[in-house]
PDB file of N, CA and C in Angstrom:
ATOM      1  N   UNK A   1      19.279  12.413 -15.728  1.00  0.00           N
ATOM      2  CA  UNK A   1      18.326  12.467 -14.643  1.00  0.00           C
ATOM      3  C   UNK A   1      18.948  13.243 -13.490  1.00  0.00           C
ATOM      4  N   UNK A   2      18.666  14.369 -12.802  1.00  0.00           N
ATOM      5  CA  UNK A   2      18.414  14.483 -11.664  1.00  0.00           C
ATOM      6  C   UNK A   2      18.915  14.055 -10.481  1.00  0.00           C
ATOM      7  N   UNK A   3      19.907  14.575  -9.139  1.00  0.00           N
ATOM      8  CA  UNK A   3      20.071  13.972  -8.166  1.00  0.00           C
ATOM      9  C   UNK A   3      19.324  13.739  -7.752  1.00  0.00           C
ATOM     10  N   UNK A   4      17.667  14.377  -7.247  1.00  0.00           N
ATOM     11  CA  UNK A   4      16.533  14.545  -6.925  1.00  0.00           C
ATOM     12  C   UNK A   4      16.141  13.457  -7.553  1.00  0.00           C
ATOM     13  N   UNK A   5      15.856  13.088  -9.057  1.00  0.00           N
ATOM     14  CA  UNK A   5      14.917  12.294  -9.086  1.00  0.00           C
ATOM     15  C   UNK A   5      15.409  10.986  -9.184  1.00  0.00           C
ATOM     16  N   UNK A   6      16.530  10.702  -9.248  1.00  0.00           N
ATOM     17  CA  UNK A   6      17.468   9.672  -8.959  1.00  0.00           C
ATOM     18  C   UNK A   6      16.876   9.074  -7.576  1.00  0.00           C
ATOM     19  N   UNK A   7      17.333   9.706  -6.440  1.00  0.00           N
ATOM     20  CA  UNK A   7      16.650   9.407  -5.391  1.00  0.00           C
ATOM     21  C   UNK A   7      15.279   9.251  -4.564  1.00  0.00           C
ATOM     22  N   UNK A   8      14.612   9.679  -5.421  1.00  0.00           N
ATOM     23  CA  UNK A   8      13.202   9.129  -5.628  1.00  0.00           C
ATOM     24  C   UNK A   8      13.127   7.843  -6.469  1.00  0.00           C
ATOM     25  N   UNK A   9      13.230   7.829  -7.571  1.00  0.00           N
ATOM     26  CA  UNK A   9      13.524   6.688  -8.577  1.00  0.00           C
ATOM     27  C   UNK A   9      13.671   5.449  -7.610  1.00  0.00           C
ATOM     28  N   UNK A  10      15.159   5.499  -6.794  1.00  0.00           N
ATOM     29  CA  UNK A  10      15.323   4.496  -5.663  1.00  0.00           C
ATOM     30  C   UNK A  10      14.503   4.140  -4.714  1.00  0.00           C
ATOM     31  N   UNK A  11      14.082   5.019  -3.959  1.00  0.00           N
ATOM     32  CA  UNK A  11      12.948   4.828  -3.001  1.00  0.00           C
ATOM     33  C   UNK A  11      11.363   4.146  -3.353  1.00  0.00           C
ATOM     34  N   UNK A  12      10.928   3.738  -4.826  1.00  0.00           N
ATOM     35  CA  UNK A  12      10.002   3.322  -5.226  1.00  0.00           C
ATOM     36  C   UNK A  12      10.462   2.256  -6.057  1.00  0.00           C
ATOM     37  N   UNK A  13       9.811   1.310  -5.768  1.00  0.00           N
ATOM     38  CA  UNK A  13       9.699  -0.146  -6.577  1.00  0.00           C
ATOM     39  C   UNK A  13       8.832   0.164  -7.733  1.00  0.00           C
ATOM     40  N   UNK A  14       8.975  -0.093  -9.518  1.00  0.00           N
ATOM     41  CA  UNK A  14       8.350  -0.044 -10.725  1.00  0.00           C
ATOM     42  C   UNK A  14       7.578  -1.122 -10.317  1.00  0.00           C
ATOM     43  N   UNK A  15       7.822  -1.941  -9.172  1.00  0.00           N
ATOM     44  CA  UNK A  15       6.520  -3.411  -9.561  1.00  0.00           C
ATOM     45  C   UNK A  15       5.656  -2.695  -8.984  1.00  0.00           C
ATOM     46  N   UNK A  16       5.528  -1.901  -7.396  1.00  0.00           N
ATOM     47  CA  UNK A  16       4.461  -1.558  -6.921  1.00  0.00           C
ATOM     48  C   UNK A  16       3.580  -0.395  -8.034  1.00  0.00           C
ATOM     49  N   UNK A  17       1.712  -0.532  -7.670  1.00  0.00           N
ATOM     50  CA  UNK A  17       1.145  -0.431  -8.965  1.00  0.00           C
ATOM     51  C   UNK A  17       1.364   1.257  -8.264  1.00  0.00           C
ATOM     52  N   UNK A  18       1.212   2.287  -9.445  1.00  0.00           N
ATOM     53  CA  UNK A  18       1.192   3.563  -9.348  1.00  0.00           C
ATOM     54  C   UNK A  18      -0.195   4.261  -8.355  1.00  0.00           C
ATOM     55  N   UNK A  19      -0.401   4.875  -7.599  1.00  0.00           N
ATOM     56  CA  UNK A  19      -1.135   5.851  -7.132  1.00  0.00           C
ATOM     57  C   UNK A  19      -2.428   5.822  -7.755  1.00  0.00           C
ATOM     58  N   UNK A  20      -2.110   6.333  -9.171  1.00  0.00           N
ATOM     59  CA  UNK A  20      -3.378   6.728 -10.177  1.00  0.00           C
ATOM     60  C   UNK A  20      -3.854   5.517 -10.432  1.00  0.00           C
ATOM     61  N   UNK A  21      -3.351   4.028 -10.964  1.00  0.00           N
ATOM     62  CA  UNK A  21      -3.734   2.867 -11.253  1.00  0.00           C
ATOM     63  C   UNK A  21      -4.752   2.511  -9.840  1.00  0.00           C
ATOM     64  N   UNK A  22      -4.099   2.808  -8.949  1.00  0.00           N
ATOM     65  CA  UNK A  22      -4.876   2.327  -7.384  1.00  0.00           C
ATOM     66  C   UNK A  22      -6.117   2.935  -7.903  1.00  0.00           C
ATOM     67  N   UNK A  23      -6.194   4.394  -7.731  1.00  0.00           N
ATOM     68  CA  UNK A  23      -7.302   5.450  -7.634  1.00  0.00           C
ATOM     69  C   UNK A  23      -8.158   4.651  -8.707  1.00  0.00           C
ATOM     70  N   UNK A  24      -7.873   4.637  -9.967  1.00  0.00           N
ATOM     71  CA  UNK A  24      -8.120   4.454 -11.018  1.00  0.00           C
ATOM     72  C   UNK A  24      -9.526   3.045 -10.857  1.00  0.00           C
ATOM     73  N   UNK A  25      -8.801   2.399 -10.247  1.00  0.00           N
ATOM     74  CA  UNK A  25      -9.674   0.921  -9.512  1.00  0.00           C
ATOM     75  C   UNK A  25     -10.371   1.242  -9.350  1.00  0.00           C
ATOM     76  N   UNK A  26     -10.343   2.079  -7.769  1.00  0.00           N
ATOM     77  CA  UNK A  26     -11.330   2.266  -6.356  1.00  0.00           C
ATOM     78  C   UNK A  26     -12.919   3.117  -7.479  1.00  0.00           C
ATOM     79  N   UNK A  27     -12.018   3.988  -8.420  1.00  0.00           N
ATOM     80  CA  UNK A  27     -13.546   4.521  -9.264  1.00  0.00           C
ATOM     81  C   UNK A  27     -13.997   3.192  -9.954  1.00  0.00           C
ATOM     82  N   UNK A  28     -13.644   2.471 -10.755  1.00  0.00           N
ATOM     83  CA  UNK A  28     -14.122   1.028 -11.031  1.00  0.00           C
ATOM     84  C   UNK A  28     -15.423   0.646 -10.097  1.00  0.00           C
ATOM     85  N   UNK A  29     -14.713   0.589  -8.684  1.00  0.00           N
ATOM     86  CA  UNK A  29     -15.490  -0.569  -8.157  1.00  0.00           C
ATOM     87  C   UNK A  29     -16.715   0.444  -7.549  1.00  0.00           C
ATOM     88  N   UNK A  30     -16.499   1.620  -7.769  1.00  0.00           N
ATOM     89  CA  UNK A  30     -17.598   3.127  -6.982  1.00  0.00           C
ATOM     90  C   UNK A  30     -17.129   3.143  -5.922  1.00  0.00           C
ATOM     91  N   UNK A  31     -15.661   3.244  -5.450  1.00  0.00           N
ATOM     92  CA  UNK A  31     -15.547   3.373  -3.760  1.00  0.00           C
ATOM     93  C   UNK A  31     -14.614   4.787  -4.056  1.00  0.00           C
ATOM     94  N   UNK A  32     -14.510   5.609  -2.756  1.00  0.00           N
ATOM     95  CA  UNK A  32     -13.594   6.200  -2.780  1.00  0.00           C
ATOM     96  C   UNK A  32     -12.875   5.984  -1.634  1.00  0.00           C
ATOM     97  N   UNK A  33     -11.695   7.049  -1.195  1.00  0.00           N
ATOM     98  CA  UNK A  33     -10.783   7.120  -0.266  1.00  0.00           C
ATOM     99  C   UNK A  33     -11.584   7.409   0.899  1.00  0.00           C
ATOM    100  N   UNK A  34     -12.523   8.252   1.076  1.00  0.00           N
ATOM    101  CA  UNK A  34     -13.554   8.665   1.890  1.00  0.00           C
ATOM    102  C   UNK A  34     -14.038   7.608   2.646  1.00  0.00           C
ATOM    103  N   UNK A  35     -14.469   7.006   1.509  1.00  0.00           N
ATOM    104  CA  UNK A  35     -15.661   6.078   1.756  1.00  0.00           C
ATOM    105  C   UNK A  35     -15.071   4.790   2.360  1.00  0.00           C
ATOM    106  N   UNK A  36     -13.968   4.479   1.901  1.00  0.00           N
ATOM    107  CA  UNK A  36     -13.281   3.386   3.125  1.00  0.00           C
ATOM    108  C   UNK A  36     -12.737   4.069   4.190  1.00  0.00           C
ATOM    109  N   UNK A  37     -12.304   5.438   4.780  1.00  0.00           N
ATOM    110  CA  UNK A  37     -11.870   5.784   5.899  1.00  0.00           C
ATOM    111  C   UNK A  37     -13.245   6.011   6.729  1.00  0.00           C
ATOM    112  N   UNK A  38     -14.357   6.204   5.914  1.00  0.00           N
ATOM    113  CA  UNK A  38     -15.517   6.135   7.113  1.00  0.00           C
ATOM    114  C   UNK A  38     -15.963   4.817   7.105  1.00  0.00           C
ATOM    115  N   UNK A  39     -16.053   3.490   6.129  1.00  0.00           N
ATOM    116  CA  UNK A  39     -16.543   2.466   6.793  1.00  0.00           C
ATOM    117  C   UNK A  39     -15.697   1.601   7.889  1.00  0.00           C
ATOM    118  N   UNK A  40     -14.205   2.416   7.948  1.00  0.00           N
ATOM    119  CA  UNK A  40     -13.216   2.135   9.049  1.00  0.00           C
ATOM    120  C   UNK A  40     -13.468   2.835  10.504  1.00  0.00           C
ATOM    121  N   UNK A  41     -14.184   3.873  10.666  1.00  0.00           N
ATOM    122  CA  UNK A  41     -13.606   4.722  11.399  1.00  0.00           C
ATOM    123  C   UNK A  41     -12.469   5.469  11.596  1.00  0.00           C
ATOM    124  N   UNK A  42     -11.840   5.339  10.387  1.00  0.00           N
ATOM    125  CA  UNK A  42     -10.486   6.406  10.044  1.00  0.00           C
ATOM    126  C   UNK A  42     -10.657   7.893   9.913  1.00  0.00           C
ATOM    127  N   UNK A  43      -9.581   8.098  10.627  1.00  0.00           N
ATOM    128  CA  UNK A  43      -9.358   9.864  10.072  1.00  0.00           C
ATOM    129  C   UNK A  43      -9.126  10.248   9.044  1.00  0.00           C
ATOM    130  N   UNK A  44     -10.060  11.384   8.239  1.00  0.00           N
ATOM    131  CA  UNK A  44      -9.681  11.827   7.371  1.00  0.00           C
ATOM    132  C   UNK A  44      -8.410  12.055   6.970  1.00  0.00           C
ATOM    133  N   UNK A  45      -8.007  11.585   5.394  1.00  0.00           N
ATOM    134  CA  UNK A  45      -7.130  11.985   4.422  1.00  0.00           C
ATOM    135  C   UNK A  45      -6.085  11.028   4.941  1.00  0.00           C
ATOM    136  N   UNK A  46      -6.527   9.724   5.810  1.00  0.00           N
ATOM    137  CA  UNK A  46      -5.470   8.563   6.672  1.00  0.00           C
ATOM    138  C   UNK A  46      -5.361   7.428   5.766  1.00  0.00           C
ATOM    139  N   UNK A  47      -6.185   7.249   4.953  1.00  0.00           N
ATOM    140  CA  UNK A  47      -6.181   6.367   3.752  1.00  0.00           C
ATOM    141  C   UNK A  47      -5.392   6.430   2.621  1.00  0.00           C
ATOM    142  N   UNK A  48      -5.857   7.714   2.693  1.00  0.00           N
ATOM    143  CA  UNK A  48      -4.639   8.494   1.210  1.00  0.00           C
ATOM    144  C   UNK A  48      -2.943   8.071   1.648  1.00  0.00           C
ATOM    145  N   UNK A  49      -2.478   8.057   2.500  1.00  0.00           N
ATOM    146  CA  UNK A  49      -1.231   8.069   3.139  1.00  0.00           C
ATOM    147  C   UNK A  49      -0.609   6.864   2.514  1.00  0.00           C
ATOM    148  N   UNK A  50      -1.383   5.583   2.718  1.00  0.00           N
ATOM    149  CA  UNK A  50      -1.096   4.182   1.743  1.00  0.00           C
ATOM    150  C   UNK A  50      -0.649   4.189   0.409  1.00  0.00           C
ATOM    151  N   UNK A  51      -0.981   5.706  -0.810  1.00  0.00           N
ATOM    152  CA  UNK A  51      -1.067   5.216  -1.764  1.00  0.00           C
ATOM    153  C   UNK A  51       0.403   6.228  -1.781  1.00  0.00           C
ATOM    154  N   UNK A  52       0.873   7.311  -0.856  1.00  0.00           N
ATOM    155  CA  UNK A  52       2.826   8.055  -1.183  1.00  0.00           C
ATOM    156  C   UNK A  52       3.522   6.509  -0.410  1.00  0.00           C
ATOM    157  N   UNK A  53       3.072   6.313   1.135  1.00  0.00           N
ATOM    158  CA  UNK A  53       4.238   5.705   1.616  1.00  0.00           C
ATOM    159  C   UNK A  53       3.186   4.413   2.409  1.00  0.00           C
ATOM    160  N   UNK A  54       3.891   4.015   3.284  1.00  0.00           N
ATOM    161  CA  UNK A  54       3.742   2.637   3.884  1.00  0.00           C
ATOM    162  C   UNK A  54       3.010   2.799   4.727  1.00  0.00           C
ATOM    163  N   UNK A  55       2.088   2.010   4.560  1.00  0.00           N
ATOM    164  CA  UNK A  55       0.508   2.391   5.569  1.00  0.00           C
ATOM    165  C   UNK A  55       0.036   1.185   5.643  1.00  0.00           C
ATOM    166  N   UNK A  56       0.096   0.101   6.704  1.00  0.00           N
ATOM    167  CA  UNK A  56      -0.350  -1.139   6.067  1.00  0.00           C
ATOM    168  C   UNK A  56      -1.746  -1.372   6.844  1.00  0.00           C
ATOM    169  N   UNK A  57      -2.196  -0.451   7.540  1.00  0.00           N
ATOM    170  CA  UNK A  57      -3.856  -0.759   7.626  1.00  0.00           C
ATOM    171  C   UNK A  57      -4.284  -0.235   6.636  1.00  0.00           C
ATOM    172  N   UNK A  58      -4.505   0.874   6.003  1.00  0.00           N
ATOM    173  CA  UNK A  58      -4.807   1.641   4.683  1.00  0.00           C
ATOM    174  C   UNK A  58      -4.279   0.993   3.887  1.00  0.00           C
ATOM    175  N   UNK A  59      -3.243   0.100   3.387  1.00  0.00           N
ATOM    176  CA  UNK A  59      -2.711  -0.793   2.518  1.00  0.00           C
ATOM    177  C   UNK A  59      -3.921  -1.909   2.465  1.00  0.00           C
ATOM    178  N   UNK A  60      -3.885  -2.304   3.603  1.00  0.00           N
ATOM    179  CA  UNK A  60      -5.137  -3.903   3.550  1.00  0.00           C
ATOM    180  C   UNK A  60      -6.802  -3.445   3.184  1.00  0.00           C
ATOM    181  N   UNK A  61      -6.858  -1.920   3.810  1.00  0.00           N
ATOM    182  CA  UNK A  61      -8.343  -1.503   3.285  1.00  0.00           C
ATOM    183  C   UNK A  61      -8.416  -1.271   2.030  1.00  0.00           C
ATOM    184  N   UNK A  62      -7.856  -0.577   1.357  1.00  0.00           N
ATOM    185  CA  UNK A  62      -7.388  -0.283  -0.129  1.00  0.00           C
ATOM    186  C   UNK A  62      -8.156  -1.595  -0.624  1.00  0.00           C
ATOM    187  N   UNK A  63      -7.005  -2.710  -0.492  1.00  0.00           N
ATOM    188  CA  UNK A  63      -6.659  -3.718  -1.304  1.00  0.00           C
ATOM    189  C   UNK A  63      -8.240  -4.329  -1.339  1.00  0.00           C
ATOM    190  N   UNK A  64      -8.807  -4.819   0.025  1.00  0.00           N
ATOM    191  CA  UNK A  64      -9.680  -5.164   0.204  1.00  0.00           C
ATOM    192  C   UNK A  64     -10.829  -4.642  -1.052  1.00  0.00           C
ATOM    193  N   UNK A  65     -11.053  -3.055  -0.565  1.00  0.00           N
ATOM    194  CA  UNK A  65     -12.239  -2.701  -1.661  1.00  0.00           C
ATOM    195  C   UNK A  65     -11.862  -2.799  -2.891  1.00  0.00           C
ATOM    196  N   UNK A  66     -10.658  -3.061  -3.389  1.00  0.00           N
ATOM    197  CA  UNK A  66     -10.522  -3.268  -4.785  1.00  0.00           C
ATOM    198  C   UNK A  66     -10.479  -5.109  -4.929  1.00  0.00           C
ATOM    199  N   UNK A  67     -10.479  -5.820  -4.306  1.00  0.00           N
ATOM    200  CA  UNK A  67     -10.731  -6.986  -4.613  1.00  0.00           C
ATOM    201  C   UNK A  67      -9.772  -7.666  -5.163  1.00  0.00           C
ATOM    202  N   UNK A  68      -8.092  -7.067  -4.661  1.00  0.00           N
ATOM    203  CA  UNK A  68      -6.541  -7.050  -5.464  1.00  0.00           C
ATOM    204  C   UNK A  68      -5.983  -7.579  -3.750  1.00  0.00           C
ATOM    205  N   UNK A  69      -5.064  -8.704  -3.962  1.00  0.00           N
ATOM    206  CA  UNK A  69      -4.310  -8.992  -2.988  1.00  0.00           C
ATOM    207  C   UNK A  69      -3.578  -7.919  -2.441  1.00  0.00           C
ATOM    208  N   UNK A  70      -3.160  -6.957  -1.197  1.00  0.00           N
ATOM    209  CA  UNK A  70      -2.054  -5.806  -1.027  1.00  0.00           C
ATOM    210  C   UNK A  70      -0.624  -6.484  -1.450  1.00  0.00           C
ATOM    211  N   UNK A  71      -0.496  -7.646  -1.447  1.00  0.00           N
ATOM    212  CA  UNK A  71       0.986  -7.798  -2.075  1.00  0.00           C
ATOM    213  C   UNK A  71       0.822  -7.762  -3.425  1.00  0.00           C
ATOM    214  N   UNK A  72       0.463  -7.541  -4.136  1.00  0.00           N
ATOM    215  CA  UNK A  72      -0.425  -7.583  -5.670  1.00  0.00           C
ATOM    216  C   UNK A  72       0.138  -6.205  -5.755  1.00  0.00           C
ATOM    217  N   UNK A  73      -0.581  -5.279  -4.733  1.00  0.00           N
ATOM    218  CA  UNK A  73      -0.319  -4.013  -5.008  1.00  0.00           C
ATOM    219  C   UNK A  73       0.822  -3.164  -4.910  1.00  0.00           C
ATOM    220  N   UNK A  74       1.477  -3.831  -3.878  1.00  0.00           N
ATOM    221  CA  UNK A  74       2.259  -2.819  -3.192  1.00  0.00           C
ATOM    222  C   UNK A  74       3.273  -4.414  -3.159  1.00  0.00           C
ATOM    223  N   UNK A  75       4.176  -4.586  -3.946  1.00  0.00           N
ATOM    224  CA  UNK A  75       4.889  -5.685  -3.655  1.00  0.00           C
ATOM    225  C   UNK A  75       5.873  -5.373  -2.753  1.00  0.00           C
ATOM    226  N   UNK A  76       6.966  -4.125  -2.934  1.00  0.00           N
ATOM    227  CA  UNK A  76       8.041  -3.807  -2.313  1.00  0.00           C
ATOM    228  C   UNK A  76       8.094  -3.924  -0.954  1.00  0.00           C
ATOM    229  N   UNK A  77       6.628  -3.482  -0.459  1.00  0.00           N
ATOM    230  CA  UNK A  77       6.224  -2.715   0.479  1.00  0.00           C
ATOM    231  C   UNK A  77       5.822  -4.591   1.625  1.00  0.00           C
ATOM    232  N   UNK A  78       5.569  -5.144   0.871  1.00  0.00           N
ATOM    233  CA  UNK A  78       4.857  -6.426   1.927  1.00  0.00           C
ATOM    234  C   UNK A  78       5.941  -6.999   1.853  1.00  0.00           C
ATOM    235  N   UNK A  79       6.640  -7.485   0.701  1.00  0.00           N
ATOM    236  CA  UNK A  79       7.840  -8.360   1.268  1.00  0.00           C
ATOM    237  C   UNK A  79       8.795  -7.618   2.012  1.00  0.00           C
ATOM    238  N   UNK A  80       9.275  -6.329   2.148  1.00  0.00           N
ATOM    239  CA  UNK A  80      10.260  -5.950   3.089  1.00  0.00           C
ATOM    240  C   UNK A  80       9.423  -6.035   4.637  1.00  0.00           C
ATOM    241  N   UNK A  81       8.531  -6.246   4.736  1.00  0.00           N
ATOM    242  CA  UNK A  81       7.611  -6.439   6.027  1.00  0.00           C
ATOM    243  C   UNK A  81       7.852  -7.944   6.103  1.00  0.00           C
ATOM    244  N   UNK A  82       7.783  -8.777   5.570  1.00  0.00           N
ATOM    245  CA  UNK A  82       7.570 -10.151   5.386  1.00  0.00           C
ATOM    246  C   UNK A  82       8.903 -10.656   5.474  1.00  0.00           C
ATOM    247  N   UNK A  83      10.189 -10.092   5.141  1.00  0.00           N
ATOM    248  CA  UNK A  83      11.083  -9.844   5.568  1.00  0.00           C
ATOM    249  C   UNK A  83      11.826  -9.756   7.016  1.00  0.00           C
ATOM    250  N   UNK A  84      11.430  -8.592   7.678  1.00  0.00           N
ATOM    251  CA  UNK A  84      11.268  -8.171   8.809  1.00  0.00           C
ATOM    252  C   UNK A  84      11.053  -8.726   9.566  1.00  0.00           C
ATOM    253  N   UNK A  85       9.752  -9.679   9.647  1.00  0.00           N
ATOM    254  CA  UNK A  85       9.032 -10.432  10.241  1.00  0.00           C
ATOM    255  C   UNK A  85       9.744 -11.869  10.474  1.00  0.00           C
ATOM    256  N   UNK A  86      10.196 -12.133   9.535  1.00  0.00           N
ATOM    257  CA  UNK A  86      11.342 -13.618   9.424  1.00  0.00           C
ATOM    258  C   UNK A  86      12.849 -13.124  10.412  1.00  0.00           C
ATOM    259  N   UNK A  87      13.387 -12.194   9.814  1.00  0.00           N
ATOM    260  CA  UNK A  87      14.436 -11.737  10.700  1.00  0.00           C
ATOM    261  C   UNK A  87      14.147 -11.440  12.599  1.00  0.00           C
ATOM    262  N   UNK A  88      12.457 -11.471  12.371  1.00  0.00           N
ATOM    263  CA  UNK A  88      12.802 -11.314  14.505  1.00  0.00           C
ATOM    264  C   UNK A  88      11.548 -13.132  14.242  1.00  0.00           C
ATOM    265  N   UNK A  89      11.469 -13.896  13.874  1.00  0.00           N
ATOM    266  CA  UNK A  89      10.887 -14.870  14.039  1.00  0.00           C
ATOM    267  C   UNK A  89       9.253 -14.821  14.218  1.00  0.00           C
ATOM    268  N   UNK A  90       9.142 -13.810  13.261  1.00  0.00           N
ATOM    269  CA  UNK A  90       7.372 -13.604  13.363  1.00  0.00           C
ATOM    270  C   UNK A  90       6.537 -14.443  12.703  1.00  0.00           C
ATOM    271  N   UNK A  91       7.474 -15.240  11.306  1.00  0.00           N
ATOM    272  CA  UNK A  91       6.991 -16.066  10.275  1.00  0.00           C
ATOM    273  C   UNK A  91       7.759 -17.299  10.351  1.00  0.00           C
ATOM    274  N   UNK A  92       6.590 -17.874   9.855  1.00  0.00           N
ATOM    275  CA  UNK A  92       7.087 -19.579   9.431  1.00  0.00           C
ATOM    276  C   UNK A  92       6.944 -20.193  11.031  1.00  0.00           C
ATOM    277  N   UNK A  93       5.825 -20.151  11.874  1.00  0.00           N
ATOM    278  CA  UNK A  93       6.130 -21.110  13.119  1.00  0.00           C
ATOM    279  C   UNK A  93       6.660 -20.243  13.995  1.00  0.00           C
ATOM    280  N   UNK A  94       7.756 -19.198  14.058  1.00  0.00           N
ATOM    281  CA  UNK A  94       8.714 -18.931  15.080  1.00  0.00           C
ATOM    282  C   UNK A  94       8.085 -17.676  16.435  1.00  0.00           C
ATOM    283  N   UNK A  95       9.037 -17.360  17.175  1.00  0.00           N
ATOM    284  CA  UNK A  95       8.148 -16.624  17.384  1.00  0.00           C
ATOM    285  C   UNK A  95       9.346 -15.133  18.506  1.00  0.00           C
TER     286      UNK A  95
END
């Protein structure tokens, strides 16, 4: 493998679901990327951004129209937030 793809390899969690699996849904359910950035008031192509890197309003809209928990989807991505959140006292009571 690749120094290149080595370091990609790292930067992505195999649990979080792939791009195309996401997409793959949203045609399932008849929604597109579009179509949740306008029932948001989002800027175009601001939705898409959720499915390369960490977008967690576009993460929760996603998830939403597919009817899939976002930690379901994107596991890596919520517990290092959920994470985060414990380390400055955002979770569990603290504050």
């Amino acid at each position: 493998m690749a120094k290149n793809q080595e370091r990609t390899a790292e930067k992505f969690s195999f649990r979080d679901w792939p791009a195309e699996k996401v997409k793959g849904r949203l045609v399932e359910m008849g929604v597109t990327l579009r179509d949740i950035e306008r029932s948001a008031g989002a800027p175009m192509d601001s939705i898409r951004t959720a499915l390369v890197r960490g977008f967690p309003k576009g993460e929760i809209l996603i998830a939403e129209a597919i009817g899939v928990p976002k930690e379901q989807i994107w596991p890596s991505r919520w517990e290092k937030r959920r994470r985060m959140q414990e380390k400055k006292g955002l979770v569990n009571g603290g504050r």
